[in-house]
C-alpha atoms as a PDB file:
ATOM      1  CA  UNK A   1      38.425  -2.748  -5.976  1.00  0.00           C
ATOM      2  CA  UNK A   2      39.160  -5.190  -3.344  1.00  0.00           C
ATOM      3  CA  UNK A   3      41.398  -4.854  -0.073  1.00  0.00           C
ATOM      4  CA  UNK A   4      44.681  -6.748  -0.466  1.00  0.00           C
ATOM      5  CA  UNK A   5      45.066  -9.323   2.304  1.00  0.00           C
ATOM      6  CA  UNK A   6      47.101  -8.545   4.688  1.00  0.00           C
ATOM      7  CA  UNK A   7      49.962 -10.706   6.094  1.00  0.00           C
ATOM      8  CA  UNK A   8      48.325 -12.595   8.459  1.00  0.00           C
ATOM      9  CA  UNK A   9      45.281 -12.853   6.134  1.00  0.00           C
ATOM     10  CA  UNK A  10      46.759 -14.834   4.056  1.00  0.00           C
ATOM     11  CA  UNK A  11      48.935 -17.072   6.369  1.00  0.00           C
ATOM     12  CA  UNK A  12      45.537 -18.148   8.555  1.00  0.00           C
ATOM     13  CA  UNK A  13      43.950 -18.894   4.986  1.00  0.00           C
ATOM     14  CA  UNK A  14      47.053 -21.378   3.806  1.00  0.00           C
ATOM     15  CA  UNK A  15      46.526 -22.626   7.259  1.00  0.00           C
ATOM     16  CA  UNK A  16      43.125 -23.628   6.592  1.00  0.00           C
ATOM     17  CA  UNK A  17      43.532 -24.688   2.982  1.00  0.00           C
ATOM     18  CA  UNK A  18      46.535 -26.867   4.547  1.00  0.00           C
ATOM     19  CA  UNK A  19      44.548 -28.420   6.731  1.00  0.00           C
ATOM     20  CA  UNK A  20      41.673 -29.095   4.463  1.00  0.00           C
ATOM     21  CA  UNK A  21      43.906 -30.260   1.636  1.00  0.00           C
ATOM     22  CA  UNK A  22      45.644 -32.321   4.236  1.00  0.00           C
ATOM     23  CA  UNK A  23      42.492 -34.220   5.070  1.00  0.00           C
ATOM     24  CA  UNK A  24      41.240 -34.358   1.155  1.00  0.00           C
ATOM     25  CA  UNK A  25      43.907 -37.091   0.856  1.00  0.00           C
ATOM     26  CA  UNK A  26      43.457 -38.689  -2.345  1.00  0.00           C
ATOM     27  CA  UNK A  27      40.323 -37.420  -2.885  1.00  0.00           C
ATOM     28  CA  UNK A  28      39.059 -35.231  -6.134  1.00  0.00           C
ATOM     29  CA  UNK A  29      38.483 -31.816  -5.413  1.00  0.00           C
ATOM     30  CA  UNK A  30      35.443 -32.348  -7.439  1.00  0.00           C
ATOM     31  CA  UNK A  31      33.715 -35.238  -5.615  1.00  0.00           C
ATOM     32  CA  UNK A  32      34.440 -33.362  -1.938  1.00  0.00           C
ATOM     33  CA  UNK A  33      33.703 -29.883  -3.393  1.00  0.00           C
ATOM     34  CA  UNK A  34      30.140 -31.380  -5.008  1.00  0.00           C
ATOM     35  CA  UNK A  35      29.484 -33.414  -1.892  1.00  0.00           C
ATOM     36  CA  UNK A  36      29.573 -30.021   0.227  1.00  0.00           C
ATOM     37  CA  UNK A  37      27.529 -28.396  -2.320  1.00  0.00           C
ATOM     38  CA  UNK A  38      30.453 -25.875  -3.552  1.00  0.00           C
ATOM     39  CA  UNK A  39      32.114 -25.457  -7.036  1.00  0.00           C
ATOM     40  CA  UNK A  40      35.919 -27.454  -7.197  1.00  0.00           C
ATOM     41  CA  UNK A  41      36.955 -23.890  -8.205  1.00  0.00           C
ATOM     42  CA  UNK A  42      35.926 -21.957  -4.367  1.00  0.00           C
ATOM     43  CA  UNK A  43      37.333 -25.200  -2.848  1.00  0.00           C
ATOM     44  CA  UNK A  44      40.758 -25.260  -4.431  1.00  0.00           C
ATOM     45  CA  UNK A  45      40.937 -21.326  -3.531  1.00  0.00           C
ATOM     46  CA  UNK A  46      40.300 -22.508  -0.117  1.00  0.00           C
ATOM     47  CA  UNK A  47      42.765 -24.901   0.032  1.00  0.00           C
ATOM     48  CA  UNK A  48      45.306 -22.538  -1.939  1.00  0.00           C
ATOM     49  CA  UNK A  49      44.675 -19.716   1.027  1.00  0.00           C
ATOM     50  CA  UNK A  50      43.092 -17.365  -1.832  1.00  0.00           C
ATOM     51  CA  UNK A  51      39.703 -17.345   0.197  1.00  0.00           C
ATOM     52  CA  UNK A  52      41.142 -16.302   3.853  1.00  0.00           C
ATOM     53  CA  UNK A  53      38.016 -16.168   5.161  1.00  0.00           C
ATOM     54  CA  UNK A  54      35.602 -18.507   3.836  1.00  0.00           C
ATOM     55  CA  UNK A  55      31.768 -18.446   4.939  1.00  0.00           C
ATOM     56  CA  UNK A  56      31.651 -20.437   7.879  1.00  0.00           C
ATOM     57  CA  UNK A  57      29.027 -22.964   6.576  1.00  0.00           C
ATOM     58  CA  UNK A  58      30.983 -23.960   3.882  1.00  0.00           C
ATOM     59  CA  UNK A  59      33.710 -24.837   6.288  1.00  0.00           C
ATOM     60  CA  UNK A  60      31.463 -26.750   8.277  1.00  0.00           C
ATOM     61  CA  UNK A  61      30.397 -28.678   5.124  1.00  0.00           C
ATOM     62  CA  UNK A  62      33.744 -29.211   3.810  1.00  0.00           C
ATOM     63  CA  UNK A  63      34.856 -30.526   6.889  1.00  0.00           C
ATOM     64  CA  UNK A  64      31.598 -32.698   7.430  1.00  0.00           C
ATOM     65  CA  UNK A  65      32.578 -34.021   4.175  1.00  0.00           C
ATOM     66  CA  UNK A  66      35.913 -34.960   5.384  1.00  0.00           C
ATOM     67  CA  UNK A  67      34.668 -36.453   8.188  1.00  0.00           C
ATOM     68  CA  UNK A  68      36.692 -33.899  10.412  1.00  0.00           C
ATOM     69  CA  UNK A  69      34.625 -31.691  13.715  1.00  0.00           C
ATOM     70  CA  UNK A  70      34.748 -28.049  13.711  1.00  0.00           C
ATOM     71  CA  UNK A  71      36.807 -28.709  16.847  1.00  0.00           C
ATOM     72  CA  UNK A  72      39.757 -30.943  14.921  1.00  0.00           C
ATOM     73  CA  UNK A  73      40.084 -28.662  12.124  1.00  0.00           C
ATOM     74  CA  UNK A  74      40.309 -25.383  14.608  1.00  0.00           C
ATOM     75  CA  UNK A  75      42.417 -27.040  16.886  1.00  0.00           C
ATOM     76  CA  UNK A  76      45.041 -27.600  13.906  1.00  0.00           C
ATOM     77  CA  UNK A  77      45.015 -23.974  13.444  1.00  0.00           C
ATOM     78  CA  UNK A  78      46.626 -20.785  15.609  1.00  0.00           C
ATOM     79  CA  UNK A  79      44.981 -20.516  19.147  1.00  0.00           C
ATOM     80  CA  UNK A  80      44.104 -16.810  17.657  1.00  0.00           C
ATOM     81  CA  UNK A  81      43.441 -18.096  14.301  1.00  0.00           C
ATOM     82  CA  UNK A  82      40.464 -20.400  15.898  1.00  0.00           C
ATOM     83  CA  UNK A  83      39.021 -17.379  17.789  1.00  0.00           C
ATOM     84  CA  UNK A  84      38.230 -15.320  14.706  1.00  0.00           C
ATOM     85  CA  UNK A  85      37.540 -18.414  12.531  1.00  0.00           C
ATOM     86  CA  UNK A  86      34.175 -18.960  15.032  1.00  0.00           C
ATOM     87  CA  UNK A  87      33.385 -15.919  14.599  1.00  0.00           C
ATOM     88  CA  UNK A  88      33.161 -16.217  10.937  1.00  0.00           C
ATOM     89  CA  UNK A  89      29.276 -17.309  11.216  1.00  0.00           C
ATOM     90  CA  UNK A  90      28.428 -14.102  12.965  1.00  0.00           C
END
């Protein structure tokens, strides 16, 4: 059975899916999802907030393929939010 997300789970994750999304433009999920190397299917969870906490490396590839640093896309999020999101590779 899984956890249910909490509050501020969930708000940090539409955060991130915003921000992704945001980028995406008028891009297919498909062609940015297969040029990270992830289905459309995790990346429109991402971008939905259903994945709060997605690995860190596919971040980093999403965002490569968006042409967006680490540093942009964190800096768009809460100053807390971007604490525990590096820490998501540990």
């Amino acid at each position: 059975m899984r956890v249910p997300l909490t509050i501020s789970e969930r708000e940090r994750g539409e955060r991130l899916g915003l921000a992704l999304r945001t980028a995406r433009g008028e891009r297919s999920i498909a062609d940015v999802a297969t040029q990270a190397g992830i289905s459309p299917e995790t990346l429109r969870k991402i971008e939905r907030g259903r994945i709060p906490t997605p690995a860190f490396f596919t971040v980093v590839a999403v965002a490569d393929v968006l042409g967006m640093s680490l540093d942009g896309l964190l800096s768009g999020l809460a100053v807390g939010d971007a604490a525990e999101m590096a820490t998501l590779g540990r």
